[in-house]
Every structure is written in C-alpha cells, then in structure tokens.
PDB file of N, CA and C in Angstrom:
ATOM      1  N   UNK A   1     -34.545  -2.539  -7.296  1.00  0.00           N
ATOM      2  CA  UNK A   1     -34.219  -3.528  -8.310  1.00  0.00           C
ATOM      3  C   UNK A   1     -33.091  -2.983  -9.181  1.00  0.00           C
ATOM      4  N   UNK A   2     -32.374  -3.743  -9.812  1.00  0.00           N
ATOM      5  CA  UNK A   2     -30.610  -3.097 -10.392  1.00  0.00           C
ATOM      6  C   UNK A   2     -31.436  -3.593 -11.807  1.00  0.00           C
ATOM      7  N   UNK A   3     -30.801  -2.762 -12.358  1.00  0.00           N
ATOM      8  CA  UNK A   3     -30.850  -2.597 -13.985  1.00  0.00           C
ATOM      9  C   UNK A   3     -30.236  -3.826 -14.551  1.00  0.00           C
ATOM     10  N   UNK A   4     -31.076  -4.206 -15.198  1.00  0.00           N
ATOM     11  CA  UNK A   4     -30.093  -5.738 -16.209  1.00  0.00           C
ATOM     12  C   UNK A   4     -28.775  -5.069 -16.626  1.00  0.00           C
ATOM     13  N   UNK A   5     -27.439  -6.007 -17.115  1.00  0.00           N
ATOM     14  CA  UNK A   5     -26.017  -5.681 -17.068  1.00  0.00           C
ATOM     15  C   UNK A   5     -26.713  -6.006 -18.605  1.00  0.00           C
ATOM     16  N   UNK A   6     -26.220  -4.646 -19.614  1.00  0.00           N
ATOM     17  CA  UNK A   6     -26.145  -4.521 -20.762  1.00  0.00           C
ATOM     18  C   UNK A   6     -25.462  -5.914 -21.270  1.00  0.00           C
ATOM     19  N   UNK A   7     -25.781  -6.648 -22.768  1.00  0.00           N
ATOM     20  CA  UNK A   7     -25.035  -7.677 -22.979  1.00  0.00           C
ATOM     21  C   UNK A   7     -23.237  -7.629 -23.186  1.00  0.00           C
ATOM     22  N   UNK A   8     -22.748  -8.609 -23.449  1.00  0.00           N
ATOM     23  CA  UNK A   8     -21.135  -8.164 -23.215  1.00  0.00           C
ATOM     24  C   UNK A   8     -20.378  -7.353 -22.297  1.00  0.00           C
ATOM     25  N   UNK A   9     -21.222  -6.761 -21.431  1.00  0.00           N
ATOM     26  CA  UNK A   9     -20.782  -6.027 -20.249  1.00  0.00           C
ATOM     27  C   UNK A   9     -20.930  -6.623 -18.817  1.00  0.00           C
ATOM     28  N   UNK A  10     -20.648  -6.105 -17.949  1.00  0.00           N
ATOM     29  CA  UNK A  10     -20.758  -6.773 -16.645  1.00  0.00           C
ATOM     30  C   UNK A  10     -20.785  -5.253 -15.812  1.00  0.00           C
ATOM     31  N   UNK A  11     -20.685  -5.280 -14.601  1.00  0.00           N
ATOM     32  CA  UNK A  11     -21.428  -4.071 -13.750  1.00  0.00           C
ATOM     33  C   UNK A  11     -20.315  -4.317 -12.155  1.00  0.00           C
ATOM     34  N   UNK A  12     -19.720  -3.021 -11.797  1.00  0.00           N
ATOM     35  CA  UNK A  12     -19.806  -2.797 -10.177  1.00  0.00           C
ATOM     36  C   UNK A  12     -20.819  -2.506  -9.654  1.00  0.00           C
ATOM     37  N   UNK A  13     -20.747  -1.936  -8.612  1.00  0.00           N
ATOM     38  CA  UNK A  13     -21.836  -1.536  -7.731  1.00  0.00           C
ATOM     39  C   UNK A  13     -21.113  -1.282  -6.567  1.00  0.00           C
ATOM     40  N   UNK A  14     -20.911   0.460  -6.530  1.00  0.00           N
ATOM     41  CA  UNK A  14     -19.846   1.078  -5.110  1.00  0.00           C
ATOM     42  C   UNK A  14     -21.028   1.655  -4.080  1.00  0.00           C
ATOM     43  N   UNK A  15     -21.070   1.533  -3.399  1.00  0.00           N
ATOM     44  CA  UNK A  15     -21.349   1.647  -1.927  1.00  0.00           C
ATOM     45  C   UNK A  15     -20.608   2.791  -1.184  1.00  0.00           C
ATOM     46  N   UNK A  16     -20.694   3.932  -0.777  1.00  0.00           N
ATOM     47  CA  UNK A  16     -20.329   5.056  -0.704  1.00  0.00           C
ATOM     48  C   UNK A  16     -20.817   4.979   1.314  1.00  0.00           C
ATOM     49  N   UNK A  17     -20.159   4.540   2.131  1.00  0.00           N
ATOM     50  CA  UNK A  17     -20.454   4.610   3.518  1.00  0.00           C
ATOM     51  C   UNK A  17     -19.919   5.652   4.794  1.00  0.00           C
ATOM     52  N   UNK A  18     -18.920   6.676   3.830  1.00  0.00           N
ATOM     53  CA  UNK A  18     -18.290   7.670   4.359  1.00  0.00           C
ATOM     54  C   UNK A  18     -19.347   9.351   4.217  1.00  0.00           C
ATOM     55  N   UNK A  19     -19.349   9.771   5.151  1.00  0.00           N
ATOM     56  CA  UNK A  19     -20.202  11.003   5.237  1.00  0.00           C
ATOM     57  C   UNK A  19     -19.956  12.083   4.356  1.00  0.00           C
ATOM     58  N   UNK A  20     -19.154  11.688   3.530  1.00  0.00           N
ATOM     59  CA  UNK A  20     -18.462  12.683   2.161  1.00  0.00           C
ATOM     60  C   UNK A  20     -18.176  12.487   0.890  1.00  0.00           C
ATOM     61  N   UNK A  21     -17.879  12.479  -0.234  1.00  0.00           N
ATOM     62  CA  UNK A  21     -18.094  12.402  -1.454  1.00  0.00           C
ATOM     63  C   UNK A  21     -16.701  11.250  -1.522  1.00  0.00           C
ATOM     64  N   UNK A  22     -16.953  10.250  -2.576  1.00  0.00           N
ATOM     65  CA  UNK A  22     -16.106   9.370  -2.759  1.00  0.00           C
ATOM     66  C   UNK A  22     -15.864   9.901  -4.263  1.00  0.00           C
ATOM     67  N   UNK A  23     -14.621  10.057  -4.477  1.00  0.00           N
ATOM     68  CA  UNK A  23     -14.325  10.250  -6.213  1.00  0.00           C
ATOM     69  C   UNK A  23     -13.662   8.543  -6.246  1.00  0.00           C
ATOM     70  N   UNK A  24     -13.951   8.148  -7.707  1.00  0.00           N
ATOM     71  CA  UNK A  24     -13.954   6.999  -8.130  1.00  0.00           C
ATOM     72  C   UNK A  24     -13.412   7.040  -9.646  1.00  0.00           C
ATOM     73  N   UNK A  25     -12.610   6.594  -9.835  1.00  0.00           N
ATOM     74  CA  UNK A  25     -11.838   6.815 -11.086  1.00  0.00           C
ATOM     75  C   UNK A  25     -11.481   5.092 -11.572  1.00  0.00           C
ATOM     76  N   UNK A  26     -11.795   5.083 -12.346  1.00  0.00           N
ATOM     77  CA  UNK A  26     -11.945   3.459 -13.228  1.00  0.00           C
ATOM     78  C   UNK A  26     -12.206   4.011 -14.842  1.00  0.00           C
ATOM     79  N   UNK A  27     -11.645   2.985 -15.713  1.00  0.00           N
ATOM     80  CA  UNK A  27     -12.074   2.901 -16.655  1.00  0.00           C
ATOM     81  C   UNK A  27     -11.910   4.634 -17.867  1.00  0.00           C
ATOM     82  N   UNK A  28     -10.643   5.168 -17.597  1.00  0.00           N
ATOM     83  CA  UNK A  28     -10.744   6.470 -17.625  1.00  0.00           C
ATOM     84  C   UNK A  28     -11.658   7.442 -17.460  1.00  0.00           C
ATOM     85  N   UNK A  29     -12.228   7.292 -16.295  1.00  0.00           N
ATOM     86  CA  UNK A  29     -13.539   8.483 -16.137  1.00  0.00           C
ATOM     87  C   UNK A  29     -13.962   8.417 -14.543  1.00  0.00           C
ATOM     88  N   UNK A  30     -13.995   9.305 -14.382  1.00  0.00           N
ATOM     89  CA  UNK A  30     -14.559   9.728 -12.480  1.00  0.00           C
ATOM     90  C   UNK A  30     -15.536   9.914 -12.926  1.00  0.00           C
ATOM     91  N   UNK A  31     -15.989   8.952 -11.189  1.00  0.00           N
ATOM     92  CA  UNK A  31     -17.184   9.174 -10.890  1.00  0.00           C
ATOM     93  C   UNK A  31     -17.053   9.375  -9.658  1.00  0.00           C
ATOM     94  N   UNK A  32     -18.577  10.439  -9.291  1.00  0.00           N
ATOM     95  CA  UNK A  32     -18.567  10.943  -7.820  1.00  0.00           C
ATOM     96  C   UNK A  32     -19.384  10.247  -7.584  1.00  0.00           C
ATOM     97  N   UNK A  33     -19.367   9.757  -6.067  1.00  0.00           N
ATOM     98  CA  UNK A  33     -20.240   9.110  -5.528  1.00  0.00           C
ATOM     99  C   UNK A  33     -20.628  10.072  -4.036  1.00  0.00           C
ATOM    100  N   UNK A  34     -21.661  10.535  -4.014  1.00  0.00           N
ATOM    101  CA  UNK A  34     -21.982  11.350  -2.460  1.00  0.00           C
ATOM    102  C   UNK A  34     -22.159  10.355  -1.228  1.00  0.00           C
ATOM    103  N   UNK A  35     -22.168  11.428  -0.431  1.00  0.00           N
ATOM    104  CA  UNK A  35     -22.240  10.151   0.985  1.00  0.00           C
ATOM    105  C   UNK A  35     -23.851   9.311   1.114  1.00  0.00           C
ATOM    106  N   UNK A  36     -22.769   7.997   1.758  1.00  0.00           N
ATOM    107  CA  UNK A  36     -24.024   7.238   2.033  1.00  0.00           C
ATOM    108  C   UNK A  36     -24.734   7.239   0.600  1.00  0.00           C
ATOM    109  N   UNK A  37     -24.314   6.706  -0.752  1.00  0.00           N
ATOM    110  CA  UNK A  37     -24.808   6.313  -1.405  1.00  0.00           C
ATOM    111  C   UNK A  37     -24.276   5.588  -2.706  1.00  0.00           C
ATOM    112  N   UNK A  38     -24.849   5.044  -3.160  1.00  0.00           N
ATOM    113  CA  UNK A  38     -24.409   4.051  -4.357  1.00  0.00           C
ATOM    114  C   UNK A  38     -24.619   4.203  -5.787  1.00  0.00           C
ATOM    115  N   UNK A  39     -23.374   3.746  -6.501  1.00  0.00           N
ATOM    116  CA  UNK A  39     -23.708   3.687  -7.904  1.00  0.00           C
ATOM    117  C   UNK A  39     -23.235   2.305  -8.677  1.00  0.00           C
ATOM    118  N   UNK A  40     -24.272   2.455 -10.061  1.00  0.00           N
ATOM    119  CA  UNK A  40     -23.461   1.275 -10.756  1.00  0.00           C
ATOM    120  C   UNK A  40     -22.805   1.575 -11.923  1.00  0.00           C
ATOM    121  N   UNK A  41     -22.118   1.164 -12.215  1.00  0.00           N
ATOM    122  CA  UNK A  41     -20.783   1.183 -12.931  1.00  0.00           C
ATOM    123  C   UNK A  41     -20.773   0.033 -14.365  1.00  0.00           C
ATOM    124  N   UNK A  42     -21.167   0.215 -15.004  1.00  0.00           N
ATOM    125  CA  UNK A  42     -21.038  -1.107 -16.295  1.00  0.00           C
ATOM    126  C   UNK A  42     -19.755  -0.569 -17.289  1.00  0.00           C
ATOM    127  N   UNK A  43     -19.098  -1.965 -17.259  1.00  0.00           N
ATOM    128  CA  UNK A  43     -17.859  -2.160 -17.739  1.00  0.00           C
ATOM    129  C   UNK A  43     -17.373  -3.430 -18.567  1.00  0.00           C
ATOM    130  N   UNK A  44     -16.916  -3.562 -19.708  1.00  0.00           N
ATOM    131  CA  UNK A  44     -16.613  -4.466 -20.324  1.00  0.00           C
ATOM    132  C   UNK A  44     -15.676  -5.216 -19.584  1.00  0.00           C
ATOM    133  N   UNK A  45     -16.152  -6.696 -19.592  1.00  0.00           N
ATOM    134  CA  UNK A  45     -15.266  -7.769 -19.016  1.00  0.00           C
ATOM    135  C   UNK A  45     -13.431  -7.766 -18.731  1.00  0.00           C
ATOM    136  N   UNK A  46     -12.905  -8.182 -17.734  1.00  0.00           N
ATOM    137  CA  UNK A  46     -11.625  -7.729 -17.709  1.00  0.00           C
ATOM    138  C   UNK A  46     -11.165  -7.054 -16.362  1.00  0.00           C
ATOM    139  N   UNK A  47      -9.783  -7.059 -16.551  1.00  0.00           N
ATOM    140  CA  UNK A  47      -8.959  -6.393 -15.120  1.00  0.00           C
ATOM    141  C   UNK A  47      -9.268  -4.843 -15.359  1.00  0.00           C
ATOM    142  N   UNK A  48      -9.633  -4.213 -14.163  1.00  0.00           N
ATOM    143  CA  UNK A  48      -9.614  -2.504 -14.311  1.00  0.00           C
ATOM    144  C   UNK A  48      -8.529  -2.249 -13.386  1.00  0.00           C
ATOM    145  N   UNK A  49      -8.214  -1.252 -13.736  1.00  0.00           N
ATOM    146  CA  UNK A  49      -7.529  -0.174 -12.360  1.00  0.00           C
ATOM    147  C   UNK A  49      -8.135   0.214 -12.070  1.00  0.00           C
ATOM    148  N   UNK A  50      -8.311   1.209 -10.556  1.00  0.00           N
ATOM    149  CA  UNK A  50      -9.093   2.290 -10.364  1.00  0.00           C
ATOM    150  C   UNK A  50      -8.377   2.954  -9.046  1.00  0.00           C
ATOM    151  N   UNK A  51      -8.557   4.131  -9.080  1.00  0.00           N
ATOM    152  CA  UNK A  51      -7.965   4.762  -7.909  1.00  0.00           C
ATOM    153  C   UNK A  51      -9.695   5.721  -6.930  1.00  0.00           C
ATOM    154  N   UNK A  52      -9.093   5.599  -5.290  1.00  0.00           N
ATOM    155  CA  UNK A  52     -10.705   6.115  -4.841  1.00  0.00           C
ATOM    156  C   UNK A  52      -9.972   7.063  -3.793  1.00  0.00           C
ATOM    157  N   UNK A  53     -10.379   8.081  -4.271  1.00  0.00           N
ATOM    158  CA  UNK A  53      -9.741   9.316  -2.991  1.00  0.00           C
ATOM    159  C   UNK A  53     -10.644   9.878  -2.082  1.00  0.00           C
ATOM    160  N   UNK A  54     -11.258  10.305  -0.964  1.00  0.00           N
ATOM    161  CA  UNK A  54     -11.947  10.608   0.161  1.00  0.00           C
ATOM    162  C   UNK A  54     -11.193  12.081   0.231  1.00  0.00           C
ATOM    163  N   UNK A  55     -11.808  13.033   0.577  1.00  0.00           N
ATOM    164  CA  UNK A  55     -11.159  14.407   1.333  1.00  0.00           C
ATOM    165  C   UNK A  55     -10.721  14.167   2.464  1.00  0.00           C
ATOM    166  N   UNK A  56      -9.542  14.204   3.164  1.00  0.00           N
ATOM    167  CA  UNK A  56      -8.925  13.764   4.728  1.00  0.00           C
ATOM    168  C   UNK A  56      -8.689  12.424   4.857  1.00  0.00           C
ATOM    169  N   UNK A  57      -8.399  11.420   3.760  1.00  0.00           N
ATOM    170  CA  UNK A  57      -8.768  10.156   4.059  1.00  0.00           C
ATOM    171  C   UNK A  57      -7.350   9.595   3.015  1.00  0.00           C
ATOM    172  N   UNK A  58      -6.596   8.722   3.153  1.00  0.00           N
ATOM    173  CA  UNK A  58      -5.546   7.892   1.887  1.00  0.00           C
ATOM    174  C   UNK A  58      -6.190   7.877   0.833  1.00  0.00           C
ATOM    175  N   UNK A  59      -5.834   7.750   0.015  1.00  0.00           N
ATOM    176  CA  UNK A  59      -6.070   7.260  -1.134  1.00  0.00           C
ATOM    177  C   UNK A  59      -5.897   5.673  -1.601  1.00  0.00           C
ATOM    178  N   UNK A  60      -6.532   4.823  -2.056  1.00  0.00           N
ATOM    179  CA  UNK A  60      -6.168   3.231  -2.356  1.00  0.00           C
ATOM    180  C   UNK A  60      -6.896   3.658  -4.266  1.00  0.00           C
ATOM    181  N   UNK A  61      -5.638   2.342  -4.447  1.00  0.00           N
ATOM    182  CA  UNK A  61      -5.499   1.882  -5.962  1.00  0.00           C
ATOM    183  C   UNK A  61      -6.095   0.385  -5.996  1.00  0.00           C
ATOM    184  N   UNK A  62      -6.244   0.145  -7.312  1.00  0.00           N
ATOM    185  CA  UNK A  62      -6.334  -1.663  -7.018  1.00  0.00           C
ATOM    186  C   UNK A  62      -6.524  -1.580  -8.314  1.00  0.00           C
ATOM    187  N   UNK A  63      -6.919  -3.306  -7.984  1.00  0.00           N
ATOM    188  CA  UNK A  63      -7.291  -3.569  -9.446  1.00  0.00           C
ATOM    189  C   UNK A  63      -8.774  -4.470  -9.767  1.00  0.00           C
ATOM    190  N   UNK A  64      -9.919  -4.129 -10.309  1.00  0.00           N
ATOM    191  CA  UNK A  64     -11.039  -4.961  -9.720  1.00  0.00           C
ATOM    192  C   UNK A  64     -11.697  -6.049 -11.531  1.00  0.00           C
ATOM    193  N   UNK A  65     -11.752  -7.390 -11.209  1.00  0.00           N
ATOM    194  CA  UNK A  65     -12.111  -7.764 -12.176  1.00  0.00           C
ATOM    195  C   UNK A  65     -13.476  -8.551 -12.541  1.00  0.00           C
ATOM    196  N   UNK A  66     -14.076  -7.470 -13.987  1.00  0.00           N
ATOM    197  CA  UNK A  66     -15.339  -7.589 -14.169  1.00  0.00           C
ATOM    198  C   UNK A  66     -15.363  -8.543 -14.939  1.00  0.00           C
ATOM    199  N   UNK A  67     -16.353  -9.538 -14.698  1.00  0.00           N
ATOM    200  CA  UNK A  67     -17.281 -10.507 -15.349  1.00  0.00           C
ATOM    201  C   UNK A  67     -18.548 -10.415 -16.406  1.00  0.00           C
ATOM    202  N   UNK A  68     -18.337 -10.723 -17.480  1.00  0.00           N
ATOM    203  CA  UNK A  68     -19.716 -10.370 -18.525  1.00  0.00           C
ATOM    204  C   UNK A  68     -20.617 -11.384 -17.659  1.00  0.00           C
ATOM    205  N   UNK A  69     -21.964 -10.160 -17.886  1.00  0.00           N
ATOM    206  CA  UNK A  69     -23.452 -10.754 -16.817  1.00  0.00           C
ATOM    207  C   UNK A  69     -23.296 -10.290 -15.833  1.00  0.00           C
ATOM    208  N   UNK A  70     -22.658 -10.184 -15.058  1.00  0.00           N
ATOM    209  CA  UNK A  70     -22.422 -10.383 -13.310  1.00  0.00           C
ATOM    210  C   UNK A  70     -22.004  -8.939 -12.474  1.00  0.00           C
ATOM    211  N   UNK A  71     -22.592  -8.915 -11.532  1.00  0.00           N
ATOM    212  CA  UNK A  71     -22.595  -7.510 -10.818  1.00  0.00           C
ATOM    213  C   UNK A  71     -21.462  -7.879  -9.929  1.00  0.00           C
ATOM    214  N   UNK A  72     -20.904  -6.953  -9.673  1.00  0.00           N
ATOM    215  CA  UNK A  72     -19.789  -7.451  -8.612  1.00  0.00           C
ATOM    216  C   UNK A  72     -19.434  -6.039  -6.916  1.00  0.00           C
ATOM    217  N   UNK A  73     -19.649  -6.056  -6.286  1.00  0.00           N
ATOM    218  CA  UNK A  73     -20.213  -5.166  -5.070  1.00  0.00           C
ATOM    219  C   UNK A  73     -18.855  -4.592  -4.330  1.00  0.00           C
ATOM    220  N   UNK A  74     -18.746  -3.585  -4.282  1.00  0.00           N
ATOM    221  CA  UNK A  74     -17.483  -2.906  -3.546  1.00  0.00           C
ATOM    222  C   UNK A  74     -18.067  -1.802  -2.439  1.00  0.00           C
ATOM    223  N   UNK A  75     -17.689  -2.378  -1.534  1.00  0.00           N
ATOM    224  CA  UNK A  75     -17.966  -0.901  -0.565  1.00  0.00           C
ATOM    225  C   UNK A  75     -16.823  -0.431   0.183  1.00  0.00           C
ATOM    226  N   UNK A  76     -16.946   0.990   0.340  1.00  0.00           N
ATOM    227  CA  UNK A  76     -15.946   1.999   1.242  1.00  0.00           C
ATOM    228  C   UNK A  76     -16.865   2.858   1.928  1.00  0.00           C
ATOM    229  N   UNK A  77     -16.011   2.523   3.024  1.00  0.00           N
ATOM    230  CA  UNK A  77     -16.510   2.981   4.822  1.00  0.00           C
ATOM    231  C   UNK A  77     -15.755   2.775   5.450  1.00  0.00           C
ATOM    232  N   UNK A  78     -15.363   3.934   6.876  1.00  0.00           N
ATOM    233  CA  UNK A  78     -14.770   3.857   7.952  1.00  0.00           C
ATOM    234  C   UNK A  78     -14.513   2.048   8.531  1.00  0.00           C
TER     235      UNK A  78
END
C-alpha cells in the first residue's frame, strides 16, 4: 500500500529494473535507488528536471511533471 501524497504535494514512484544502482537526481537531491527496486519521491506540484545515471549505461535528462494528490510512475530497465 503507498503512503497518502502529503497535502500540496504530489509523489513519483521510480521503479529501478536494472541489476545495479540507479542514481536519481531531481529536485536538488540524489537519490539512490538499488536494483530491482523502488522508491517514492514527494514533490511539490510543477515541472522538475532530473538527470538518471546507471554505471555502464547513458545517462538521460528530462523533465517530469508533478501533480498535487497524484502519484505519477516512472520506470528504468533494459
């Protein structure tokens, strides 16, 4: 069961499907995510940046936009 989204905030939820540590950088602050596993992320409403680097793997940027209330689901995997 996912944790209620604090009020005025809204929530990711990364999905970690690579056999190695995902670093996750949003919102000025990394987060590690280990393999094969998930975290959630609560973030005030709005456009983020975020950059996600893999060891041996590209790197991707973007931009992901959170909704007050609402969980919103990202996964990285092969």
């Amino acid at each position: 069961m996912l944790p209620a989204v604090p009020p005025g905030m809204g929530a990711l939820i990364l999905f970690n499907h690579y056999n190695t540590q995902l670093n996750f950088d949003i919102a000025s602050k990394l987060h590690k995510i280990e393999s094969n596993n998930s975290l959630v992320i609560f973030l005030v409403p709005g456009k983020h940046t975020y950059s996600a680097t893999i060891p041996g793997f590209t790197g991707k940027t973007g931009v992901v936009e959170i909704q007050e209330s609402f969980y919103r689901v990202q996964e990285w995997g092969p």
